[in-house]
Protein backbone atom coordinates (compact mmCIF):
# COMPACT_ATOMS: atom_id res chain seq x y z
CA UNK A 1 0.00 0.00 0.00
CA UNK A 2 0.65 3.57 -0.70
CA UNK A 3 1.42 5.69 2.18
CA UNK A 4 0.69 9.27 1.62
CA UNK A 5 1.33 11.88 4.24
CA UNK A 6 -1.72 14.41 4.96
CA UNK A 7 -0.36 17.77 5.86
CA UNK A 8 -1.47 19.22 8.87
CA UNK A 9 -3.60 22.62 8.50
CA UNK A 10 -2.15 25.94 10.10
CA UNK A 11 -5.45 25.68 13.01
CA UNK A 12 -4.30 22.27 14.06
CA UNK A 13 -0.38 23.31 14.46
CA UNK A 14 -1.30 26.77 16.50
CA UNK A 15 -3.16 24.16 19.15
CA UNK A 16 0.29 22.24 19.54
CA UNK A 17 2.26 25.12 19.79
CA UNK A 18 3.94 25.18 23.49
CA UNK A 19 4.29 28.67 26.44
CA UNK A 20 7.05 30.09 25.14
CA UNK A 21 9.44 30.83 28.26
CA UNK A 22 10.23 35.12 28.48
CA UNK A 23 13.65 36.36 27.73
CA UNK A 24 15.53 37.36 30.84
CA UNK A 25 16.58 40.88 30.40
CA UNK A 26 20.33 41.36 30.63
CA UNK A 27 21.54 43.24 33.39
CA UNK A 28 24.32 46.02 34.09
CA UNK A 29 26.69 42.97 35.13
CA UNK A 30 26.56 40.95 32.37
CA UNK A 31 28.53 41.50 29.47
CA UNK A 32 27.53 40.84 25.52
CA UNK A 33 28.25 36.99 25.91
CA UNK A 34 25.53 36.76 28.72
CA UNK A 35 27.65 36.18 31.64
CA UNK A 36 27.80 37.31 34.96
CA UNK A 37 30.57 39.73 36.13
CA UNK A 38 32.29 39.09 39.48
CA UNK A 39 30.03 42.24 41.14
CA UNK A 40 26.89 40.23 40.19
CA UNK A 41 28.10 36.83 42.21
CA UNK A 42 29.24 38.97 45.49
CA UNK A 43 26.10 40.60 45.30
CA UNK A 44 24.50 37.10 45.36
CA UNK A 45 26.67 36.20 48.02
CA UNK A 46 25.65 38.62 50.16
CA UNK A 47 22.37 37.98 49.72
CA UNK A 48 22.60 34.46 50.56
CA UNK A 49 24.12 35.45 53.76
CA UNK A 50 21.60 37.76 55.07
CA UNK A 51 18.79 35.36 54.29
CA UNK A 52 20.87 32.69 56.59
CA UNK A 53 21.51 35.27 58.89
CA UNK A 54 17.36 35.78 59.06
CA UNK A 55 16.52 32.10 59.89
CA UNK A 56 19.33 31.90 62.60
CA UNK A 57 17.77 34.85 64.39
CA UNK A 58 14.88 34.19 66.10
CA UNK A 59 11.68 36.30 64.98
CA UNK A 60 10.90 38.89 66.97
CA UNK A 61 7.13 36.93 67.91
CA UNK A 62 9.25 34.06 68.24
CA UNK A 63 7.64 31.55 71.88
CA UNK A 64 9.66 28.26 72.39
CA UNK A 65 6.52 26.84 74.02
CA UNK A 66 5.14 26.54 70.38
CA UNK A 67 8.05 24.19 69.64
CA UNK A 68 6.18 20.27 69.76
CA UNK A 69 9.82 18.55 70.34
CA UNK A 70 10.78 18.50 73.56
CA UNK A 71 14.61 18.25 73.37
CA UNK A 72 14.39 20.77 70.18
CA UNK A 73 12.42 23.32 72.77
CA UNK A 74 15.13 22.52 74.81
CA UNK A 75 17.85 23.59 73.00
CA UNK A 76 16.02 26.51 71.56
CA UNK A 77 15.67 27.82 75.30
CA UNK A 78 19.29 27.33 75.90
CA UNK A 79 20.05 29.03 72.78
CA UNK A 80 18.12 31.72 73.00
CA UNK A 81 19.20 32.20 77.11
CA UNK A 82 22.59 32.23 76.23
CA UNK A 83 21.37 35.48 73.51
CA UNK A 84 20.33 36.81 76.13
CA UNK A 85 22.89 36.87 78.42
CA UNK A 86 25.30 38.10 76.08
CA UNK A 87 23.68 40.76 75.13
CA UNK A 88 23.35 42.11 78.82
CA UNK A 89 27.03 41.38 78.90
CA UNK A 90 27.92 43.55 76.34
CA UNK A 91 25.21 46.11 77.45
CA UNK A 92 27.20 46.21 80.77
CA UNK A 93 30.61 46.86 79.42
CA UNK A 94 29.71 49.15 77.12
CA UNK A 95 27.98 51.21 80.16
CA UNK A 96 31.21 50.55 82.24
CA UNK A 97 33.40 52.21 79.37
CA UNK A 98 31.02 55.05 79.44
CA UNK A 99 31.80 55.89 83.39
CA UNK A 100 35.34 55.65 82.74
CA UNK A 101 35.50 57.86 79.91
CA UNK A 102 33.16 60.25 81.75
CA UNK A 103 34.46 60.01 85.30
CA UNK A 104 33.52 62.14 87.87
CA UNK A 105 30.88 63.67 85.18
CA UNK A 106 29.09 60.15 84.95
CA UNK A 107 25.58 60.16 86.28
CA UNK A 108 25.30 58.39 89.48
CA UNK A 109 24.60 54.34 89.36
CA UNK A 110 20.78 53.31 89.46
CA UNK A 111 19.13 51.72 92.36
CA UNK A 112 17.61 48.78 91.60
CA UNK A 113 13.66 47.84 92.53
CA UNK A 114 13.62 44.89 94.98
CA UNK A 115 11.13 43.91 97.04
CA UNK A 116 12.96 44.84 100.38
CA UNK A 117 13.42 48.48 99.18
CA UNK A 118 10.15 48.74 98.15
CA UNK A 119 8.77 47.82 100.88
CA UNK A 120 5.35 48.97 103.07
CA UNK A 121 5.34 51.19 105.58
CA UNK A 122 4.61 49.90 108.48
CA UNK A 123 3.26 51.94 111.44
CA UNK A 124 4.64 50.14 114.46
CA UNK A 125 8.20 50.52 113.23
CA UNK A 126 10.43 51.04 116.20
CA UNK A 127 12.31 54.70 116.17
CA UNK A 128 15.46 53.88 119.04
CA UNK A 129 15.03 57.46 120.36
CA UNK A 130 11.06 56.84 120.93
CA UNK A 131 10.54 57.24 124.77
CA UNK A 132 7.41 55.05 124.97
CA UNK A 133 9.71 52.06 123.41
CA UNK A 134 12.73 52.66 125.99
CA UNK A 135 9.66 52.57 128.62
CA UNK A 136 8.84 49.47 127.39
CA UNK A 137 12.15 47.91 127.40
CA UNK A 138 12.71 49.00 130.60
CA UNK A 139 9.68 46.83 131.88
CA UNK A 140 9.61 44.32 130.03
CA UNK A 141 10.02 40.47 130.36
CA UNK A 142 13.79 40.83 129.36
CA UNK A 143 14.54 43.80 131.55
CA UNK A 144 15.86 41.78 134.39
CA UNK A 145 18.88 40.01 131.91
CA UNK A 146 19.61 43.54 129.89
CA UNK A 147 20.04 45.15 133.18
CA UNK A 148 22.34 42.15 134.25
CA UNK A 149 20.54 40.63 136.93
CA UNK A 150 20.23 37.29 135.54
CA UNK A 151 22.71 34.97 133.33
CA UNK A 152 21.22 32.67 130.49
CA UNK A 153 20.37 29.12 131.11
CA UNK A 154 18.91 27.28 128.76
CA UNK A 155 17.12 23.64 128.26
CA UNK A 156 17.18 21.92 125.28
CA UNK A 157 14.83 19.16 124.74
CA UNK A 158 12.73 17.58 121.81
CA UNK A 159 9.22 16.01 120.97
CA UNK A 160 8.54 12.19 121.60
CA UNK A 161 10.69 9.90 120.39
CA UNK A 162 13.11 11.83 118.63
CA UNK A 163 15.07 10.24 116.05
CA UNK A 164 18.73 10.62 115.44
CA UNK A 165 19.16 13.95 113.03
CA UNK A 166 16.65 15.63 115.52
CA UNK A 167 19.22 14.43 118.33
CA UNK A 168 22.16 15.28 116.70
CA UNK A 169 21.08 19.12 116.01
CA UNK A 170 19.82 19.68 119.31
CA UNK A 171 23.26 18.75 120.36
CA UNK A 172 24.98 20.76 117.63
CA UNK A 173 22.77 24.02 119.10
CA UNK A 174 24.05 23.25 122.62
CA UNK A 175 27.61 23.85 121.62
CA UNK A 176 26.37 27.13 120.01
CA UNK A 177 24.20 28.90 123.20
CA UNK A 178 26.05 29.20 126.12
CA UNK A 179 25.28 27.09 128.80
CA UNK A 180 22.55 25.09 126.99
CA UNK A 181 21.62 21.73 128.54
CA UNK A 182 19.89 19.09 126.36
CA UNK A 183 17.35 16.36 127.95
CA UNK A 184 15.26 14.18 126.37
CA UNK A 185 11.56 14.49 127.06
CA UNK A 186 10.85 11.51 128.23
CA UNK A 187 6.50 11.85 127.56
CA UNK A 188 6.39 14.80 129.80
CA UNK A 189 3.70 17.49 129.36
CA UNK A 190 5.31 20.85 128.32
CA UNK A 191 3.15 22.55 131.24
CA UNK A 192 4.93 19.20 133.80
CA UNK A 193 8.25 20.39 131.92
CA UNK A 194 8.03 24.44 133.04
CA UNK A 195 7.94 24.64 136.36
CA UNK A 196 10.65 21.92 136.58
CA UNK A 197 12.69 23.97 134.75
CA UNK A 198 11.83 26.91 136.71
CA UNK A 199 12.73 25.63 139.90
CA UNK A 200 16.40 24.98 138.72
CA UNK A 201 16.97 28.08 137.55
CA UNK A 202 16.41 27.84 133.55
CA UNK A 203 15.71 31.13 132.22
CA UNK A 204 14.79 29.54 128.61
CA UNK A 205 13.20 26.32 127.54
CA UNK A 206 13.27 25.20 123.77
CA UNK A 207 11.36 22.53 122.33
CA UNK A 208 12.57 20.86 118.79
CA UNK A 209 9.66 19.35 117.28
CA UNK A 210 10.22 16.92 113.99
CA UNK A 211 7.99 15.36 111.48
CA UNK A 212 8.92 12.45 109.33
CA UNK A 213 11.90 12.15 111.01
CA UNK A 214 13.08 16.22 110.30
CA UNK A 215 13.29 18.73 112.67
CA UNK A 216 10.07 21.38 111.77
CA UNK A 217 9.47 23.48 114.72
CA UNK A 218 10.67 25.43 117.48
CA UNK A 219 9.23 26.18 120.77
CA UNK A 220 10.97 29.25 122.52
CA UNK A 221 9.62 29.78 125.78
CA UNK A 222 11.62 32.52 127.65
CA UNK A 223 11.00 31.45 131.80
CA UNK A 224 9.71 32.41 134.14
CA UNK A 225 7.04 35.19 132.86
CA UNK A 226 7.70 33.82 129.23
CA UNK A 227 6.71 35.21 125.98
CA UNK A 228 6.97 32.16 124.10
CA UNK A 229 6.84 31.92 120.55
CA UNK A 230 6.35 29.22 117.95
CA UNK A 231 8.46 29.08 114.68
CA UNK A 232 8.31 26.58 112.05
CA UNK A 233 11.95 24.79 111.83
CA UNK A 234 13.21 24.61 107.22
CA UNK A 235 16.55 24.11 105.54
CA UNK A 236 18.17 22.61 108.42
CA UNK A 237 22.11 21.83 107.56
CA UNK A 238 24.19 19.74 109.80
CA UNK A 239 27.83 20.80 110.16
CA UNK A 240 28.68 17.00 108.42
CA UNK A 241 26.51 18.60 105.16
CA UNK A 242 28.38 21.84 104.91
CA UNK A 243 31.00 22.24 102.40
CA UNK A 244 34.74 24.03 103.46
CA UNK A 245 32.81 24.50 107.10
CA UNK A 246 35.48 25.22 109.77
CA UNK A 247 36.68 23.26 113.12
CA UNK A 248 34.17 22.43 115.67
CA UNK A 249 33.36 25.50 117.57
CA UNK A 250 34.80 26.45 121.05
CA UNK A 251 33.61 27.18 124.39
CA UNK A 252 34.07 31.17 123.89
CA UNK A 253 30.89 32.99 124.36
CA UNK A 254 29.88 34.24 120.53
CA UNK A 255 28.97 37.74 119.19
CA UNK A 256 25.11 38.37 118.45
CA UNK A 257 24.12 40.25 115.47
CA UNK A 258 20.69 40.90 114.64
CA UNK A 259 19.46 42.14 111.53
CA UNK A 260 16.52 44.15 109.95
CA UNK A 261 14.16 43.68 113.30
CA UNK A 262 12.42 47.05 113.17
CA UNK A 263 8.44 46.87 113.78
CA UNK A 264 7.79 46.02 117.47
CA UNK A 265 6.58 42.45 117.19
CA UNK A 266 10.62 41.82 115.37
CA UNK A 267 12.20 44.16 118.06
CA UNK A 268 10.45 41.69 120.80
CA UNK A 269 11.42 38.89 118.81
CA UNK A 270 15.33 40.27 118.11
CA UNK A 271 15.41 40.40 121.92
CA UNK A 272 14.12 37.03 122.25
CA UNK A 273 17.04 35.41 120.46
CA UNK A 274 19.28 38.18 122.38
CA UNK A 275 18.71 36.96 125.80
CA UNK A 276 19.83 33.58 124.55
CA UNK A 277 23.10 34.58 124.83
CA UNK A 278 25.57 35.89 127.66
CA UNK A 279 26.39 39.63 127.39
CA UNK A 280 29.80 39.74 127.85
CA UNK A 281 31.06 37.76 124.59
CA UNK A 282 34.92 36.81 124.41
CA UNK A 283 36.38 38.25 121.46
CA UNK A 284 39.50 35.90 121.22
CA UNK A 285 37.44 33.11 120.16
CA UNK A 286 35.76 35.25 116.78
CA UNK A 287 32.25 33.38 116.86
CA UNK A 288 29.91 35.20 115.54
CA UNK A 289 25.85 34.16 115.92
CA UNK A 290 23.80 35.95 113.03
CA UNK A 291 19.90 35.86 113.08
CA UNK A 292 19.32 38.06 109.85
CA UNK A 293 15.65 38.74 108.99
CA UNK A 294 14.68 39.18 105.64
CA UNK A 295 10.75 39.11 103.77
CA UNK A 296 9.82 37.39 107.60
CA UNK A 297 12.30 34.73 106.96
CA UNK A 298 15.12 34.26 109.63
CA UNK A 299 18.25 32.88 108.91
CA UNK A 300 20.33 31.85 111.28
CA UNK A 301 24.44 31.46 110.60
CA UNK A 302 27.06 30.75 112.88
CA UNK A 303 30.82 31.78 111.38
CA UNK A 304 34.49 32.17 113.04
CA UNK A 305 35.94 35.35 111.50
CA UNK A 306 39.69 36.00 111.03
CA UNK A 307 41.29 39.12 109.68
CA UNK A 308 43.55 38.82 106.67
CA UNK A 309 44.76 42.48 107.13
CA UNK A 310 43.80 45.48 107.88
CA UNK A 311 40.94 46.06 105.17
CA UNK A 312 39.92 42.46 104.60
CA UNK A 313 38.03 39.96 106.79
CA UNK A 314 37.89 36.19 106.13
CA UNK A 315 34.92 34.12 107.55
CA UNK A 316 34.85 30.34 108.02
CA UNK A 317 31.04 29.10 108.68
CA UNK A 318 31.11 26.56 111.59
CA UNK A 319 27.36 24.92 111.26
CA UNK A 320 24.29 24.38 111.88
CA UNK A 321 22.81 26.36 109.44
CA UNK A 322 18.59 26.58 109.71
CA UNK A 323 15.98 29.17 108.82
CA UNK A 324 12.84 30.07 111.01
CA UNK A 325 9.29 31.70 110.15
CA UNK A 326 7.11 33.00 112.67
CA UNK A 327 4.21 31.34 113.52
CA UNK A 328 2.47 32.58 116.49
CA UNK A 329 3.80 34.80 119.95
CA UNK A 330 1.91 34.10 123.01
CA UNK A 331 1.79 36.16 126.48
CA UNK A 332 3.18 34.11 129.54
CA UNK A 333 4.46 30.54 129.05
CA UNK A 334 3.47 27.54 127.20
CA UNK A 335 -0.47 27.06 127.24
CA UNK A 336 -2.22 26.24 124.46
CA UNK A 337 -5.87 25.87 125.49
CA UNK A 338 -6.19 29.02 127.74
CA UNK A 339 -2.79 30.94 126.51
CA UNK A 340 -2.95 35.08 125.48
CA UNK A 341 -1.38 35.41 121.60
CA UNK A 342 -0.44 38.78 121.16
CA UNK A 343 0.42 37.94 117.32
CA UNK A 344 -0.82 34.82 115.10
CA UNK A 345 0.38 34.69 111.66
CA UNK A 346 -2.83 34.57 109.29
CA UNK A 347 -1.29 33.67 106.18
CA UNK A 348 -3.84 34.58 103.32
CA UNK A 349 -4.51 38.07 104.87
CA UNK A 350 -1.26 38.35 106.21
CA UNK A 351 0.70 37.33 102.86
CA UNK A 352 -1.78 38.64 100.26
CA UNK A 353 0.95 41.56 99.49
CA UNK A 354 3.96 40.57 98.78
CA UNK A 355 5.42 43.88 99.88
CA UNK A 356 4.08 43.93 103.22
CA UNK A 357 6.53 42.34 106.05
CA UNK A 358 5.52 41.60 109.43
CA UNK A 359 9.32 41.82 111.32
């Protein structure tokens, strides 16, 4: 057979026809042969760089809680934290450069807002010139051991059963007081306890209460017309659990300092913890007894002190370390049924602002 071929009509061939693709214009930095100069590429280049630049940096409504992954939202934290930080570390030395090139012309430094310094006012805030609070002092319960008619003597005893880190810390805080006797209790009442106590001439009874096997409260009953208060017992340290803690403390009667007691419930308080201690500390030994109150917190620290020179001042904690909270101050000694509190803490009225301290 014959095989003839058909030509295809000029409709048929537009339908086949194909896009055509549009001519890329030549630019400035290519030359007639249609390649690139070297400006073009670095141009490129730096493009490239920025856009890499872009994804490294995080966006500025950038949250790592969106992140699903948990170790990617992970290291995106710790990426971004470590941002951060050097930032304000170059946001600091470029502000330190400034004072030095300034000097005595630079402005002065900027307090910073914390919650002690904002702190508010409280109305019963002792003034030491007041005469109605050196009346008070005068005839109050610790009158008779500021005026140095009696000596401190104090018992040291616990709850039932005590187990052995309750035992060992009571023992650790008699080799801190002065003339601090520990006893166990034995099952005796508290009010079987006082009058024992009074009768040979204790002028302080404290109680160490523990709960799952922790020491968690204090009793401080000053004897024999009290106040006694109530503290709950945290962050107890042994002197075994200290790190670079110093020889075991000697027989030397310590230094008190109290700190940042100013209404009058934490200048009845700072005396409290004062009349623990003898008056007439011996300065050879360099034991110092801190009860520093901060927020309604105290911490209590016991350090020896040695002086390097004349400007500087090495310290050497000794142990046990422990921090109280006040719980409750009651008129006369221990009673709990028919006792007088002159202060009970009241924590969601008491606490509601954060700026408001009680001490």
């Amino acid at each position: 057979m014959d095989i003839t071929e058909v030509p295809l009509s000029q409709d048929k061939k537009g339908k086949k026809k194909k896009m055509k693709k549009p001519k890329k214009k030549k630019s400035a930095g290519q030359d007639m042969s249609g390649e690139s100069t070297g400006v073009e590429k670095k141009e490129d280049e730096e493009v490239k760089m920025e856009k890499s630049e872009e994804a490294a940096a995080f966006p500025p409504t950038f949250s790592v809680s969106e992140i699903k992954n948990k170790q990617r939202r992970h290291l995106m934290f710790m990426k971004l934290k470590q941002e951060k930080r050097k930032q304000k570390m170059q946001l600091k030395k470029k502000k330190r450069k400034e004072r030095e090139a300034l000097g005595d012309k630079a402005p002065p430094k900027e307090v910073p807002k914390t919650i002690e310094n904002q702190r508010v006012y409280d109305e019963t805030t002792v003034d030491p010139e007041d005469e109605e609070v050196a009346f008070d002092e005068g005839t109050d319960e610790f009158s008779a051991y500021f005026n140095g008619l009696t000596n401190p003597k104090v018992l040291i005893t616990t709850s039932d059963r005590p187990r052995g880190r309750t035992v060992r810390f009571c023992e650790q805080l008699a080799t801190v007081i002065p003339n601090a006797h520990v006893y166990y209790r034995r099952g005796l009442a508290l009010k079987r306890v006082i009058p024992q106590c009074i009768a040979r001439n204790f002028t302080y009874l404290m109680v160490i209460n523990e709960d799952r096997k922790v020491p968690n409260g204090l009793v401080l009953c000053h004897l024999p017309e009290g106040p006694t208060a109530h503290f709950k017992v945290s962050n107890v340290r042994l002197r075994k659990e200290l790190k670079r803690r110093g020889k075991d403390p000697t027989e030397h009667n310590p230094e008190v300092i109290l700190n940042n007691f100013t209404t009058r419930l934490g200048h009845s308080i700072g005396r409290l913890f004062a009349a623990l201690f003898p008056q007439d500390p011996q300065f050879i030994g360099r034991q110092v007894a801190t009860f520093h109150n901060q927020r309604d917190f105290i911490f209590f620290r016991f350090h020896r002190y040695i002086f390097k020179n004349e400007k500087k001042v090495g310290i050497q904690e000794l142990g046990p370390r422990f921090t109280l909270k006040l719980r409750s101050l009651q008129k006369g000694t221990f009673d709990s049924k028919f006792g007088e509190y002159e202060w009970v803490l009241k924590r969601h009225e008491m606490d509601a602002c954060r700026r408001k301290f009680q001490l």
